[in-house]
PDB file of N, CA and C in Angstrom:
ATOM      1  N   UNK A   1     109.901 104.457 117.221  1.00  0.00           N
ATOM      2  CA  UNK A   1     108.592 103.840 117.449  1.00  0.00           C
ATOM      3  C   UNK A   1     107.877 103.601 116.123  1.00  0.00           C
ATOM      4  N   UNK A   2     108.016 104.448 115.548  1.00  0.00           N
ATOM      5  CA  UNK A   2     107.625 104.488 113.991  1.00  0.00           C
ATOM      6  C   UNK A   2     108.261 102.843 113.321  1.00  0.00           C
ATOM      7  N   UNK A   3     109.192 103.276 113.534  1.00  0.00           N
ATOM      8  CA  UNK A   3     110.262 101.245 113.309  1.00  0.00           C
ATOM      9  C   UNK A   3     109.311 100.180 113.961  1.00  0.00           C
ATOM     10  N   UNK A   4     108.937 100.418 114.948  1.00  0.00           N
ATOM     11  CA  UNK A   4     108.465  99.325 115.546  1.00  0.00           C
ATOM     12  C   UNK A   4     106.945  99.107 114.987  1.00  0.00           C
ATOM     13  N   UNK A   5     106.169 100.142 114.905  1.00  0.00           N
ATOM     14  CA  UNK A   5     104.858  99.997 114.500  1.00  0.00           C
ATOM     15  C   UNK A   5     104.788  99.370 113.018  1.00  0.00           C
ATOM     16  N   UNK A   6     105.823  99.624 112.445  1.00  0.00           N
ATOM     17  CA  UNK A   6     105.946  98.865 111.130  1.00  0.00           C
ATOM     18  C   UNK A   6     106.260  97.722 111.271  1.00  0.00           C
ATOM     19  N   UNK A   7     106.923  97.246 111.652  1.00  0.00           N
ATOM     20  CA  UNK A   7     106.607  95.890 112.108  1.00  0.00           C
ATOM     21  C   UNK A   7     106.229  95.060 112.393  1.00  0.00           C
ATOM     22  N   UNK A   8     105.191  95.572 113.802  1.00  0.00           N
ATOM     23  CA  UNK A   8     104.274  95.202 113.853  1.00  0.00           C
ATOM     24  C   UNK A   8     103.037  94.813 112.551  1.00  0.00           C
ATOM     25  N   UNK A   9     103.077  95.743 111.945  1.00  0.00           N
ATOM     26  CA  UNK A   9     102.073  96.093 110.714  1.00  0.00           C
ATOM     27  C   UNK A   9     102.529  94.678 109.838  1.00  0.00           C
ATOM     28  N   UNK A  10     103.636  94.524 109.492  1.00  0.00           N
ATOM     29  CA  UNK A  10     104.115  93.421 108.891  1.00  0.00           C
ATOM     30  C   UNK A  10     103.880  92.255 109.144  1.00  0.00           C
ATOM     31  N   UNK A  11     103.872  92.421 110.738  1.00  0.00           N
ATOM     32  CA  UNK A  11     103.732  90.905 111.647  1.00  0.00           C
ATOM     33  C   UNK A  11     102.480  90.396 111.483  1.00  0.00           C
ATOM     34  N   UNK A  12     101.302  91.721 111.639  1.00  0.00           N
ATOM     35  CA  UNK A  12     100.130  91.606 111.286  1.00  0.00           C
ATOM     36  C   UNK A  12      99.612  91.204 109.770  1.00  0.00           C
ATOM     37  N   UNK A  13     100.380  91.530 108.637  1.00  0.00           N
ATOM     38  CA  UNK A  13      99.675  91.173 107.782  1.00  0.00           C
ATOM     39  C   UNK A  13     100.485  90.209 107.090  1.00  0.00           C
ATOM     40  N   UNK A  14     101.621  89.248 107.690  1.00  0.00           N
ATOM     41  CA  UNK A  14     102.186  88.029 107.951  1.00  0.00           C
ATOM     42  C   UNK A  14     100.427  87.373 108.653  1.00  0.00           C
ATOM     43  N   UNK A  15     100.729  87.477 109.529  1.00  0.00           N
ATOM     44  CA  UNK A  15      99.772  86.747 110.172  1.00  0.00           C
ATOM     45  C   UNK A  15      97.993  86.534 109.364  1.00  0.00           C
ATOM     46  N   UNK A  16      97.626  87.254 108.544  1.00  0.00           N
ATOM     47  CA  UNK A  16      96.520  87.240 107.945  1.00  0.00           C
ATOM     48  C   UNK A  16      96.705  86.752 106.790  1.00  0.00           C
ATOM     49  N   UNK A  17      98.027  86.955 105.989  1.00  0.00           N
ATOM     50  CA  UNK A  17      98.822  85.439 105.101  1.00  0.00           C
ATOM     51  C   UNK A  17      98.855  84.336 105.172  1.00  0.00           C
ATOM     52  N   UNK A  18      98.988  84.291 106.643  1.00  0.00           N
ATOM     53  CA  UNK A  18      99.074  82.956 107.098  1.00  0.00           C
ATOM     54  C   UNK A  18      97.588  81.884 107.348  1.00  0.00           C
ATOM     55  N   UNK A  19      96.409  82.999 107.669  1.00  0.00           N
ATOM     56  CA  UNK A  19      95.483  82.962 107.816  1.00  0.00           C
ATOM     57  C   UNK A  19      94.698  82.427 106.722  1.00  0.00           C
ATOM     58  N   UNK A  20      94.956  83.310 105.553  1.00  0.00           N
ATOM     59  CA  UNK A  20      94.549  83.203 104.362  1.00  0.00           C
ATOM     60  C   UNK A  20      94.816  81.526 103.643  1.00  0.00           C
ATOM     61  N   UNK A  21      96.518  81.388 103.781  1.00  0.00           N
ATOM     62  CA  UNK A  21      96.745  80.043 103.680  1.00  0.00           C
ATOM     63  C   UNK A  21      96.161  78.703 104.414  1.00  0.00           C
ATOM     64  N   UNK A  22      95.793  79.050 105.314  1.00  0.00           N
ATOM     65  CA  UNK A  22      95.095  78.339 105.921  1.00  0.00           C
ATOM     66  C   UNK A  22      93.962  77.642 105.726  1.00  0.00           C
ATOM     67  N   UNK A  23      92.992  79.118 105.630  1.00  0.00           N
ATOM     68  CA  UNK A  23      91.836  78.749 104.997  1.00  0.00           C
ATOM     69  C   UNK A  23      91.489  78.474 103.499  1.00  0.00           C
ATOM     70  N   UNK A  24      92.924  78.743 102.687  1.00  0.00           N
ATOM     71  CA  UNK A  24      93.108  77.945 101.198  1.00  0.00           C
ATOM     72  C   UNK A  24      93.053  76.253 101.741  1.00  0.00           C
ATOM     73  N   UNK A  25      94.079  76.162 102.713  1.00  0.00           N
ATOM     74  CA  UNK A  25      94.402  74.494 102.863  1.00  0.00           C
ATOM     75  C   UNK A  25      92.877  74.264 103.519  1.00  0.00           C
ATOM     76  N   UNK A  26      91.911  74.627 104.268  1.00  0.00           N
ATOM     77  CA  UNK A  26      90.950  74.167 104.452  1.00  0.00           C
ATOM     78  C   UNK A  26      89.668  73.972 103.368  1.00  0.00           C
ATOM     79  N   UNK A  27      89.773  74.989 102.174  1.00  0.00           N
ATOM     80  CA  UNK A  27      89.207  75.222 101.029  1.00  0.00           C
ATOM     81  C   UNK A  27      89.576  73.274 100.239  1.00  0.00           C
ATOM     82  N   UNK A  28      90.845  73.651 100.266  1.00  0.00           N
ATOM     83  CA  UNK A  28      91.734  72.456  99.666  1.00  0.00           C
ATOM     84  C   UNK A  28      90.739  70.860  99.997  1.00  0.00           C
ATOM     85  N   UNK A  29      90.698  70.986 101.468  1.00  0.00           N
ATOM     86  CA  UNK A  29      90.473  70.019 102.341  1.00  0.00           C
ATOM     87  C   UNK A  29      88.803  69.645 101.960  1.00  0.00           C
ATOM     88  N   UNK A  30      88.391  70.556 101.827  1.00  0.00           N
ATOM     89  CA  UNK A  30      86.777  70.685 102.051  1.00  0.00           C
ATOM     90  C   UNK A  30      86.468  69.657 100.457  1.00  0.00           C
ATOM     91  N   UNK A  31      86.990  70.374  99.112  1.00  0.00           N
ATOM     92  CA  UNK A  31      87.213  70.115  98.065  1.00  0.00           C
ATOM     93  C   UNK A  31      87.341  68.842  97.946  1.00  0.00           C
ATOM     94  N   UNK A  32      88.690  68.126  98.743  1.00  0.00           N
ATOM     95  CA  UNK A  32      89.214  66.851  98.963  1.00  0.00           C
ATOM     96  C   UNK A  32      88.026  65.925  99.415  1.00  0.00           C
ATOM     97  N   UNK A  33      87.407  65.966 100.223  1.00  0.00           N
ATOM     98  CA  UNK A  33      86.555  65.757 101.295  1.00  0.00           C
ATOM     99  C   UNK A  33      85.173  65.446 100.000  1.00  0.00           C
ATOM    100  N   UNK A  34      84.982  66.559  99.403  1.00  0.00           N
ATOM    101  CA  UNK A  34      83.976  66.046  98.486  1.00  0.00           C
ATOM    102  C   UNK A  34      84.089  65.452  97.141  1.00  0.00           C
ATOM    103  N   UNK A  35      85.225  65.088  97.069  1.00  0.00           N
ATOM    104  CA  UNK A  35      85.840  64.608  95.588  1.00  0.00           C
ATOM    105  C   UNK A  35      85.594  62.852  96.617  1.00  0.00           C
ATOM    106  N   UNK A  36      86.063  62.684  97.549  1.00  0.00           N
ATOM    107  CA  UNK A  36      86.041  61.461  98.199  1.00  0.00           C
ATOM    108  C   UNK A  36      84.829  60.937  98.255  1.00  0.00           C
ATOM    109  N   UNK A  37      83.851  61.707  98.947  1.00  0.00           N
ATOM    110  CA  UNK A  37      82.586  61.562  98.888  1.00  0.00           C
ATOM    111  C   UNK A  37      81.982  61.019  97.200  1.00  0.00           C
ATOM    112  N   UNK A  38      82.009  61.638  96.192  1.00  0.00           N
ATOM    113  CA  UNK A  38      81.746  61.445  94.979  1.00  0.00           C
ATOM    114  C   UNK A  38      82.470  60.255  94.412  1.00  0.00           C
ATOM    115  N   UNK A  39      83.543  59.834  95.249  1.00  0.00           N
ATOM    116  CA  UNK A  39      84.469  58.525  94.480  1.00  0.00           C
ATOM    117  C   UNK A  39      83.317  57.593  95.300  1.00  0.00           C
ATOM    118  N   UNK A  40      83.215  57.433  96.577  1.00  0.00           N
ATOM    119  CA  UNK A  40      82.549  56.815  97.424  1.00  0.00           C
ATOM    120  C   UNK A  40      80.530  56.300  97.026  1.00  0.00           C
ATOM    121  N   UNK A  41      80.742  57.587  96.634  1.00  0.00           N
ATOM    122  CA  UNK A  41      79.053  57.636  95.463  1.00  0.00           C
ATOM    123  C   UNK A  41      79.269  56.752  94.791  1.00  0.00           C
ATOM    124  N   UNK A  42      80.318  56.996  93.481  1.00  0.00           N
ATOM    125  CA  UNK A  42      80.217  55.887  92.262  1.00  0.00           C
ATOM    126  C   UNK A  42      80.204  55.046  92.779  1.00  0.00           C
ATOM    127  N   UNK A  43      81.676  54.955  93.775  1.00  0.00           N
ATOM    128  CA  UNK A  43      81.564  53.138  94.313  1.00  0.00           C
ATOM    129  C   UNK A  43      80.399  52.469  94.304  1.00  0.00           C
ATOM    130  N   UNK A  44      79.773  52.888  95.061  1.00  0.00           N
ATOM    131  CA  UNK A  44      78.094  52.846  95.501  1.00  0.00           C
ATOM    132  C   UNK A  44      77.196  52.617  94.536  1.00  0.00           C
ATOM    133  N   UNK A  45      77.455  53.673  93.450  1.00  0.00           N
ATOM    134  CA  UNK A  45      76.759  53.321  92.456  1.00  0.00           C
ATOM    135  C   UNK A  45      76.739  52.238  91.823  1.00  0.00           C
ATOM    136  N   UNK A  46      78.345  52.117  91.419  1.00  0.00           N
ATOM    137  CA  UNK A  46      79.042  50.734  90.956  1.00  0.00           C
ATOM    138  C   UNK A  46      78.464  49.318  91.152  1.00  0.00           C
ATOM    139  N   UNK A  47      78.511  49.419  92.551  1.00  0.00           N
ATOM    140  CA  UNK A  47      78.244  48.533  93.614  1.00  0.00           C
ATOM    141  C   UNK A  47      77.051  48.156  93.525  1.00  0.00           C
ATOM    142  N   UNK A  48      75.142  49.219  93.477  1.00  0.00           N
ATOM    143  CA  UNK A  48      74.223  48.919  93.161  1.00  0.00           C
ATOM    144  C   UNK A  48      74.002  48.318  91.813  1.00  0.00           C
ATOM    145  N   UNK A  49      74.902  49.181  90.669  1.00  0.00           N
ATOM    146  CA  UNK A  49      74.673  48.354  89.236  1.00  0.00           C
ATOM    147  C   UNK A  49      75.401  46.549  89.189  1.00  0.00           C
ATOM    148  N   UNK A  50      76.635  46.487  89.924  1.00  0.00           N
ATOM    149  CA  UNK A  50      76.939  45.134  90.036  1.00  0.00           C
ATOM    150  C   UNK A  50      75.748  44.255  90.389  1.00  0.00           C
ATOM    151  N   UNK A  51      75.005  44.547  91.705  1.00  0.00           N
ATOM    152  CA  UNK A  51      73.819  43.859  92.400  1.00  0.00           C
ATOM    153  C   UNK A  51      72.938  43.838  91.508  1.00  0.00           C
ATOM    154  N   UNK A  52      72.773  44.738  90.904  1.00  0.00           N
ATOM    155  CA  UNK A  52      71.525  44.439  89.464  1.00  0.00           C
ATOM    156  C   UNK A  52      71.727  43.341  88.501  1.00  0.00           C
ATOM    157  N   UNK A  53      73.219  43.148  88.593  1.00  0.00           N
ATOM    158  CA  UNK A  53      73.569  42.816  87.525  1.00  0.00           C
ATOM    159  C   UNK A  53      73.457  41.172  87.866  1.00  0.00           C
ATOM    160  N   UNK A  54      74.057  41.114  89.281  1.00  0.00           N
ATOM    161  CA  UNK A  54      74.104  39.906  90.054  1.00  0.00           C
ATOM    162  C   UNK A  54      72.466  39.465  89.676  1.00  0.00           C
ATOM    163  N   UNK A  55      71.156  40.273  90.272  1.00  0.00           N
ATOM    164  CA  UNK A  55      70.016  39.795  90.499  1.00  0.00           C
ATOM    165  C   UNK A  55      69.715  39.485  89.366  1.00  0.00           C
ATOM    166  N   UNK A  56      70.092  40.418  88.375  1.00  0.00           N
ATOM    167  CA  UNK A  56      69.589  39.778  86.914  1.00  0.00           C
ATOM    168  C   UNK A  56      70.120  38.498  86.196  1.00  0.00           C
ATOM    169  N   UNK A  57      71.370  38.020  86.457  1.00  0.00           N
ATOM    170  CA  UNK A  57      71.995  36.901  86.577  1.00  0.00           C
ATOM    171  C   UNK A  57      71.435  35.653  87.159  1.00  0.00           C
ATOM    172  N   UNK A  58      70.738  35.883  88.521  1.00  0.00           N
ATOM    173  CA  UNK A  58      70.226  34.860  89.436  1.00  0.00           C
ATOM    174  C   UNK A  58      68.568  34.379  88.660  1.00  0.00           C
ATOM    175  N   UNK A  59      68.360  35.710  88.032  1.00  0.00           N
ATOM    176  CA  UNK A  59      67.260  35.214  87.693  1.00  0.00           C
ATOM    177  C   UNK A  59      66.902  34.526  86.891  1.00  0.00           C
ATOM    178  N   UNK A  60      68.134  35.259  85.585  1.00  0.00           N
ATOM    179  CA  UNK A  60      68.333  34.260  84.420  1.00  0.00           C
ATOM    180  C   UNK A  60      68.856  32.911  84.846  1.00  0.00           C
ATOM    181  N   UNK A  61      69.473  32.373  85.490  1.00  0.00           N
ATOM    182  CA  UNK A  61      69.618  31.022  86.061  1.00  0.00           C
ATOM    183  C   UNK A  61      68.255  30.487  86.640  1.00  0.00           C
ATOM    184  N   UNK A  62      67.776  31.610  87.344  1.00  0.00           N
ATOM    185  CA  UNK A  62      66.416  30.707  87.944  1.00  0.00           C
ATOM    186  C   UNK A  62      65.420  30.791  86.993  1.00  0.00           C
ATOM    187  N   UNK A  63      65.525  31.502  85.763  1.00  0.00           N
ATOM    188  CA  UNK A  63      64.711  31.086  84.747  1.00  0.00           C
ATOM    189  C   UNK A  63      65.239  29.808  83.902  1.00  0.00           C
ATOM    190  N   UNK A  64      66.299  29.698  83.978  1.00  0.00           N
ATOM    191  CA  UNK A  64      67.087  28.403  83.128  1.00  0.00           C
ATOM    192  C   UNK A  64      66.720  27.505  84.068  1.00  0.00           C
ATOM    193  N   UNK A  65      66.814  27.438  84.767  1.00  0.00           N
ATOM    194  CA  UNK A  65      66.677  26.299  86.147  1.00  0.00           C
ATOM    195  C   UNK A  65      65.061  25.734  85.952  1.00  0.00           C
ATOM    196  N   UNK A  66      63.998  26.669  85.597  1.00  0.00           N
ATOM    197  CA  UNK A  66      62.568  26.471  85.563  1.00  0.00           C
ATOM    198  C   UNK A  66      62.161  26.033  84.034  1.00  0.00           C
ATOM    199  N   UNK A  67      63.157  26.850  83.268  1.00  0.00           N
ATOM    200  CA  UNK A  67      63.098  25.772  81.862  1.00  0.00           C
ATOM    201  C   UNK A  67      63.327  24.427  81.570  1.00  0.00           C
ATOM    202  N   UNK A  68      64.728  23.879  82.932  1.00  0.00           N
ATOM    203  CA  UNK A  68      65.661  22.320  82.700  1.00  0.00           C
ATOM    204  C   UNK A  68      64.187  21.692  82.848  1.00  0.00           C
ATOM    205  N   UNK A  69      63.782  22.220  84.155  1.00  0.00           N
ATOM    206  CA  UNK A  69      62.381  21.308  84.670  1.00  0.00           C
ATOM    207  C   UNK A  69      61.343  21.327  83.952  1.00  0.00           C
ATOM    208  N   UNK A  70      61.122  22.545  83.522  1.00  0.00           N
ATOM    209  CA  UNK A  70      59.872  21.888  82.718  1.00  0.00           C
ATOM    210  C   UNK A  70      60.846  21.117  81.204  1.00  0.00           C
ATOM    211  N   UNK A  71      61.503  20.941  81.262  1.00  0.00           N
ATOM    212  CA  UNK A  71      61.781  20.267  79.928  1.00  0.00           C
ATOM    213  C   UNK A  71      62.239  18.528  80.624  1.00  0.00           C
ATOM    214  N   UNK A  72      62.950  18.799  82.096  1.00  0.00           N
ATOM    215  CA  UNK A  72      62.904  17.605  82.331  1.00  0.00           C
ATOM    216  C   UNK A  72      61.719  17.154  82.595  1.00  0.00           C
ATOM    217  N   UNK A  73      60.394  17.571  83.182  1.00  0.00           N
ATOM    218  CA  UNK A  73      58.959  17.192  83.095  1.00  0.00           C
ATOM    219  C   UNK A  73      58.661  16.621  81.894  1.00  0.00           C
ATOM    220  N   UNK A  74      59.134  17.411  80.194  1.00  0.00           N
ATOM    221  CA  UNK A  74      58.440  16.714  79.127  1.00  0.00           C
ATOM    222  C   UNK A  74      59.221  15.841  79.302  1.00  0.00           C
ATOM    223  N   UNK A  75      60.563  15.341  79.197  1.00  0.00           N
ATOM    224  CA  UNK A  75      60.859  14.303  78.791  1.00  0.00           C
ATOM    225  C   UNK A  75      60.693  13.077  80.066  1.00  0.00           C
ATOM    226  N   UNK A  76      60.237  13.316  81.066  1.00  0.00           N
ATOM    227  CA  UNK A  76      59.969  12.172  82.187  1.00  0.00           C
ATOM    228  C   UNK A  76      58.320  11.911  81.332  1.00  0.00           C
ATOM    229  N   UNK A  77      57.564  13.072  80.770  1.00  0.00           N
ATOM    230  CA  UNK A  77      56.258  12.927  80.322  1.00  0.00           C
ATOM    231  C   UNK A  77      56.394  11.734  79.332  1.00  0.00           C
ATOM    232  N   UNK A  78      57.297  12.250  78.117  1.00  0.00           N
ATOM    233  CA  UNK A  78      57.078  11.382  77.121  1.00  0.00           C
ATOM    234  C   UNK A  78      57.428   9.895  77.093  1.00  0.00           C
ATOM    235  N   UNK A  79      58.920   9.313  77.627  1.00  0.00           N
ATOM    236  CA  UNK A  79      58.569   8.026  78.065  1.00  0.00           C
ATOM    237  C   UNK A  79      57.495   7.488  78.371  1.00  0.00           C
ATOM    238  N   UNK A  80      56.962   8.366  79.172  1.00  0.00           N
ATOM    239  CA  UNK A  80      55.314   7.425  79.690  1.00  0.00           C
ATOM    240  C   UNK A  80      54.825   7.047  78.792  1.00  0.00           C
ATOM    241  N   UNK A  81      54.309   8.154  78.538  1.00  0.00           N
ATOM    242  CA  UNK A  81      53.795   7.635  77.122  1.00  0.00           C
ATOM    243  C   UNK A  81      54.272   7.000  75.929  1.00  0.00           C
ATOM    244  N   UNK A  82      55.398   7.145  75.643  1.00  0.00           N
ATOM    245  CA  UNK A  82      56.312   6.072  74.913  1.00  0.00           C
ATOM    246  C   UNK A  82      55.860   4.536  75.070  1.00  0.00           C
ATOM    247  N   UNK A  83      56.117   4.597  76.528  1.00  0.00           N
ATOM    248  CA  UNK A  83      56.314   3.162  77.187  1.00  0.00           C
ATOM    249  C   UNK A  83      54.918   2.686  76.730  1.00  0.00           C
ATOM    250  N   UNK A  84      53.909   3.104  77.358  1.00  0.00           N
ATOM    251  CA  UNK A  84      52.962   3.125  77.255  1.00  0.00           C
ATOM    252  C   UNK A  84      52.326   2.800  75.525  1.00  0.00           C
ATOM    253  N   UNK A  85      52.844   3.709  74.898  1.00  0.00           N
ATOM    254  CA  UNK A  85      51.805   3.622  73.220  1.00  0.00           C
ATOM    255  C   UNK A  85      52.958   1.755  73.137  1.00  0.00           C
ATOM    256  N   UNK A  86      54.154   1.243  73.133  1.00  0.00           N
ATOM    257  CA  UNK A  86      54.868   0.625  73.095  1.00  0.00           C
ATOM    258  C   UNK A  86      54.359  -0.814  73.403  1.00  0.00           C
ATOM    259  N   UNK A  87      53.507  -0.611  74.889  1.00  0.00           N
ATOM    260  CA  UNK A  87      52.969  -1.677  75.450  1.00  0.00           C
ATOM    261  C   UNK A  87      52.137  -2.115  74.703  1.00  0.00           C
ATOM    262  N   UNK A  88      51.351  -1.315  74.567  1.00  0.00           N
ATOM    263  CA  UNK A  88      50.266  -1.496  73.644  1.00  0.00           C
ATOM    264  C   UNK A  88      50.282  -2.022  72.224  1.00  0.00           C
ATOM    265  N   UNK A  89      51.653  -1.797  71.913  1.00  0.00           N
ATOM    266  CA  UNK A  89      52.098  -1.826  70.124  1.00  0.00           C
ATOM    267  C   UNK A  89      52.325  -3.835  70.743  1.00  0.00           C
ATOM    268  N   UNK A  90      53.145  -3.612  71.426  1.00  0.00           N
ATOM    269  CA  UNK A  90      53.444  -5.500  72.090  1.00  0.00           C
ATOM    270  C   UNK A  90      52.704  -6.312  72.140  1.00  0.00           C
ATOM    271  N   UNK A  91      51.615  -5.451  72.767  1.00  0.00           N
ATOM    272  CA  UNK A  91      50.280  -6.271  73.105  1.00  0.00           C
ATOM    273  C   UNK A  91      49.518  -6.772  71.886  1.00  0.00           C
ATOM    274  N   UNK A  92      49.477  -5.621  70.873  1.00  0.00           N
ATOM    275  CA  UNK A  92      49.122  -5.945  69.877  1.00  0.00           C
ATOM    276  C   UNK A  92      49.695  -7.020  68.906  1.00  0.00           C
ATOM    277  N   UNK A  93      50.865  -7.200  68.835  1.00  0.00           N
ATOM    278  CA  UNK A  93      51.777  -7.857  68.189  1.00  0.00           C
ATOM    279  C   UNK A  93      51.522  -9.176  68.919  1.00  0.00           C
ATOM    280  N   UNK A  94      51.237  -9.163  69.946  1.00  0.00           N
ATOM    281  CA  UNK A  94      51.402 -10.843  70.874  1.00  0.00           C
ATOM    282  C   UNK A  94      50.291 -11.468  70.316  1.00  0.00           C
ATOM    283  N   UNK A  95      49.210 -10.694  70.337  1.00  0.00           N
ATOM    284  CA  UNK A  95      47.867 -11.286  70.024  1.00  0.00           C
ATOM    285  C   UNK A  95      47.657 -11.772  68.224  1.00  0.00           C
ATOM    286  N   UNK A  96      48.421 -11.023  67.364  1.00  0.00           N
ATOM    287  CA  UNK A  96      48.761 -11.837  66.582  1.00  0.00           C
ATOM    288  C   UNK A  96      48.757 -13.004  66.201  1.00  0.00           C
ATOM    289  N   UNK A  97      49.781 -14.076  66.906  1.00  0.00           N
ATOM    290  CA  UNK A  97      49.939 -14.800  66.169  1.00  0.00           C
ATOM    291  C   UNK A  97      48.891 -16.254  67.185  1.00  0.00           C
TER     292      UNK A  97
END
């Protein structure tokens, strides 16, 4: 009986080995689990600095876009007036002669 209770004893602290491993592989898991989480963060992070990067992009275009115009404004401006001081230079010249 003595044989057998040892055995038992063995079986038992087999079994709390096993236990132990277990809750290493769940340790493991948990670990895993938050290393994923933290890849998933940067992504994220990544992901918000891209969008910054995007908005800051859009803006600089929509600031280039508000520069073409006002520069296409001066130059639709200055013809006018071109045309205009021009007419006048003609007019002057006609009356001349």
């Amino acid at each position: 009986m003595a044989t057998i209770k040892t055995e038992e004893d063995m079986a038992t602290i087999k079994s709390e080995e096993d236990m132990a491993t277990i809750k290493s592989g769940e340790d493991m898991a948990t670990i895993k689990t938050q290393e994923d989480m933290a890849t998933i963060k940067t992504q994220e992070d990544m992901a918000t600095i891209k969008t910054q990067e995007d908005m800051a992009t859009i803006k600089t275009q929509e600031d280039m876009a508000t520069i073409k115009t006002q520069e296409d404004m001066a130059t639709i401006k200055t013809p006018k007036n071109m045309a205009s001081n021009t007419g006048e230079d003609m007019a002057t010249i006609r009356r001349w002669p």
